[in-house]
C-alpha atoms as a PDB file:
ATOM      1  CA  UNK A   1       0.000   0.000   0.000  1.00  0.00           C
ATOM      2  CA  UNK A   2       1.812   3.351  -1.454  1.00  0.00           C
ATOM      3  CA  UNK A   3       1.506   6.223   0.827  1.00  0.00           C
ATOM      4  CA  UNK A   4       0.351   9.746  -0.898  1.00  0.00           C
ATOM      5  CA  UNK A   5       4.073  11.216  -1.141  1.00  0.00           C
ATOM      6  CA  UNK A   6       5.046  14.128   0.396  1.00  0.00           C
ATOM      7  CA  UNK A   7       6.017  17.059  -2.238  1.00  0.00           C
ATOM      8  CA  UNK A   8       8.991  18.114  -0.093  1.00  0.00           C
ATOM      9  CA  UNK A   9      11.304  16.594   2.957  1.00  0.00           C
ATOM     10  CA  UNK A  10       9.186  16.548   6.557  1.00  0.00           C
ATOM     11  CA  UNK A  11      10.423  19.058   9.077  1.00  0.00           C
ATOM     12  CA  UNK A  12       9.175  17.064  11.622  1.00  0.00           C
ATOM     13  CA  UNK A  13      11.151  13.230  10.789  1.00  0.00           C
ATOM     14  CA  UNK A  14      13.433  14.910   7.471  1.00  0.00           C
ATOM     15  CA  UNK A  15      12.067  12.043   5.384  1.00  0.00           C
ATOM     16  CA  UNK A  16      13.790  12.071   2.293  1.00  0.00           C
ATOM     17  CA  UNK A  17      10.955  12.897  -0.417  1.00  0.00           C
ATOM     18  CA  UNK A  18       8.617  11.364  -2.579  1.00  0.00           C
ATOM     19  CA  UNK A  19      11.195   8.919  -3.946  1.00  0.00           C
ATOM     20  CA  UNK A  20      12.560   7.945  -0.985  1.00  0.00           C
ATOM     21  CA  UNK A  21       8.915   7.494   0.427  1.00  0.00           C
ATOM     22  CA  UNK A  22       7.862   5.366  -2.329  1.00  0.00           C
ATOM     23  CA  UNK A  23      10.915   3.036  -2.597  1.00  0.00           C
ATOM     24  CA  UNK A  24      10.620   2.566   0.554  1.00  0.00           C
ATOM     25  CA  UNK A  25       6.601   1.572   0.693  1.00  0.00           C
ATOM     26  CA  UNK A  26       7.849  -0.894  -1.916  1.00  0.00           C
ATOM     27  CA  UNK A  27      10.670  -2.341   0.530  1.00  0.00           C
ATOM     28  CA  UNK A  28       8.104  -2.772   3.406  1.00  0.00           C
ATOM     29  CA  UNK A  29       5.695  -4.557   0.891  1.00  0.00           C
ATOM     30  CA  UNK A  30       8.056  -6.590  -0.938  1.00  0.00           C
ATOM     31  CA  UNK A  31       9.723  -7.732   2.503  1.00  0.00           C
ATOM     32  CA  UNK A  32       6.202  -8.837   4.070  1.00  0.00           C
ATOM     33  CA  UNK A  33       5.469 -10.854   0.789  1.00  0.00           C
ATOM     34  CA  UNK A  34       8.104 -12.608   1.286  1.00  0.00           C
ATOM     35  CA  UNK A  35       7.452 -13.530   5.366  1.00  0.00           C
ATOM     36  CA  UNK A  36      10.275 -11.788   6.613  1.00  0.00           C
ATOM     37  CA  UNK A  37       9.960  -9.818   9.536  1.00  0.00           C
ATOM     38  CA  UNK A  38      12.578  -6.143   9.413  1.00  0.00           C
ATOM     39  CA  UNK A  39      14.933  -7.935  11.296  1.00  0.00           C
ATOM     40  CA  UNK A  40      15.300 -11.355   9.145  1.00  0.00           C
ATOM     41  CA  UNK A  41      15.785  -8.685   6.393  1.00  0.00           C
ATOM     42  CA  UNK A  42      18.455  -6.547   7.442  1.00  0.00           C
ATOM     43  CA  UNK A  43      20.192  -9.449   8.592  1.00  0.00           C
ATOM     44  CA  UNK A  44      20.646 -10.521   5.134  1.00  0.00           C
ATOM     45  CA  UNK A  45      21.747  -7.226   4.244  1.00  0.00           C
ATOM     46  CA  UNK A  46      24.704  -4.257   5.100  1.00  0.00           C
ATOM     47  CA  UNK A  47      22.460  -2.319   7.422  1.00  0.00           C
ATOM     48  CA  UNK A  48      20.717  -2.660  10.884  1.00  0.00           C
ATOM     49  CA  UNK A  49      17.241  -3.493  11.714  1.00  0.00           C
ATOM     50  CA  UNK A  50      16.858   0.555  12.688  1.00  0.00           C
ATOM     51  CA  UNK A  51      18.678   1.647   9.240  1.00  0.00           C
ATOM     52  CA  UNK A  52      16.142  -0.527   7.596  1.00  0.00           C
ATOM     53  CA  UNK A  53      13.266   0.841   9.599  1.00  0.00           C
ATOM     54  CA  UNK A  54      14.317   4.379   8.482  1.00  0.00           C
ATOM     55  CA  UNK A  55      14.278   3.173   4.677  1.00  0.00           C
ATOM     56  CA  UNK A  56      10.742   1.665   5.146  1.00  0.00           C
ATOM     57  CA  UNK A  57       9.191   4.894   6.437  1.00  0.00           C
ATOM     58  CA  UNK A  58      11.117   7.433   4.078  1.00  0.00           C
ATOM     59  CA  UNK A  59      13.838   8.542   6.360  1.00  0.00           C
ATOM     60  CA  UNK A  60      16.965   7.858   4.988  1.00  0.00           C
ATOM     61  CA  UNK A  61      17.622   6.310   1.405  1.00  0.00           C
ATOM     62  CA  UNK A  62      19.472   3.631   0.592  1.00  0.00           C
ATOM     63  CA  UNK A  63      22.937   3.048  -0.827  1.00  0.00           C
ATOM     64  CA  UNK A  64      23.569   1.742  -4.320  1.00  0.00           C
ATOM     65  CA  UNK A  65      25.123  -1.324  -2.014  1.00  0.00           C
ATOM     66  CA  UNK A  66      22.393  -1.718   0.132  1.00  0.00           C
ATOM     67  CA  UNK A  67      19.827  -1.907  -3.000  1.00  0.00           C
ATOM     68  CA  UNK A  68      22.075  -4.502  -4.393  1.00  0.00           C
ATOM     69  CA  UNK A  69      21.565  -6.700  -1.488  1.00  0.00           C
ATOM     70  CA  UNK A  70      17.855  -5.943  -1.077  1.00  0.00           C
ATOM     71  CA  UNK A  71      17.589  -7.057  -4.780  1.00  0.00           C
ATOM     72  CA  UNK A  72      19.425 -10.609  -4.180  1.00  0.00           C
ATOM     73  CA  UNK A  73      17.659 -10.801  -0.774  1.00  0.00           C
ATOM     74  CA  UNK A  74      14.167 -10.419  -1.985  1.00  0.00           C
ATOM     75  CA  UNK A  75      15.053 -12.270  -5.137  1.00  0.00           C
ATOM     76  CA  UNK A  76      13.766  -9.448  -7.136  1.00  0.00           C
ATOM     77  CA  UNK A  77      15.487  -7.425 -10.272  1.00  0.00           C
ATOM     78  CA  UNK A  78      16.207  -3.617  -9.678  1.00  0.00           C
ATOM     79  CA  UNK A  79      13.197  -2.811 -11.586  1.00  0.00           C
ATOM     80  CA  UNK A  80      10.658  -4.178  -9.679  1.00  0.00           C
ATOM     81  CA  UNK A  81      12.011  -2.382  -6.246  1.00  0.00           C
ATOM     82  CA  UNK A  82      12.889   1.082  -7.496  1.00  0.00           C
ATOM     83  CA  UNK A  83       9.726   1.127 -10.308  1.00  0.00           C
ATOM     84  CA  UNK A  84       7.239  -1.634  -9.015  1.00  0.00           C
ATOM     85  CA  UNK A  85       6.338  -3.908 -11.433  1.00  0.00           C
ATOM     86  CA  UNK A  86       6.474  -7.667 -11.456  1.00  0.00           C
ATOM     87  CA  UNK A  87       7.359  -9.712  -8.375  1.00  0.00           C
END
């Protein structure tokens, strides 16, 4: 489910933007498709269970690394987590 992004970076949290927001809806969905609760995720990947949190909800973006593992993780291509898509 794909928030209504926000047209500019929250005062409040400093989520990242409508990019960051979205990717990160698609994380969150992807990851509970697959059964895996935040922790079994970032455990397969270079970040913590908070880090991961913060990428969910829009607050920090992920590295070019970090997408790379998410991709072989979820066992997904790079299209389908940065542009949905197939799954």
């Amino acid at each position: 489910m794909l928030r209504t992004p926000q047209k500019k970076p929250c005062p409040t949290c400093g989520g990242s933007g409508e990019i960051a927001i979205h990717i990160g809806d698609r994380i969150a969905d992807l990851r509970k498709k697959a059964g895996l609760t935040q922790q079994d995720l970032a455990d397969k990947l270079p970040v913590t269970r908070p880090q991961l949190a913060n990428i969910e909800c829009g607050r920090g973006e992920p590295s070019m690394s970090t997408l790379q593992a998410l991709c072989m993780a979820l066992e997904i291509d790079a299209d389908t987590l940065l542009f949905g898509g197939e799954e």
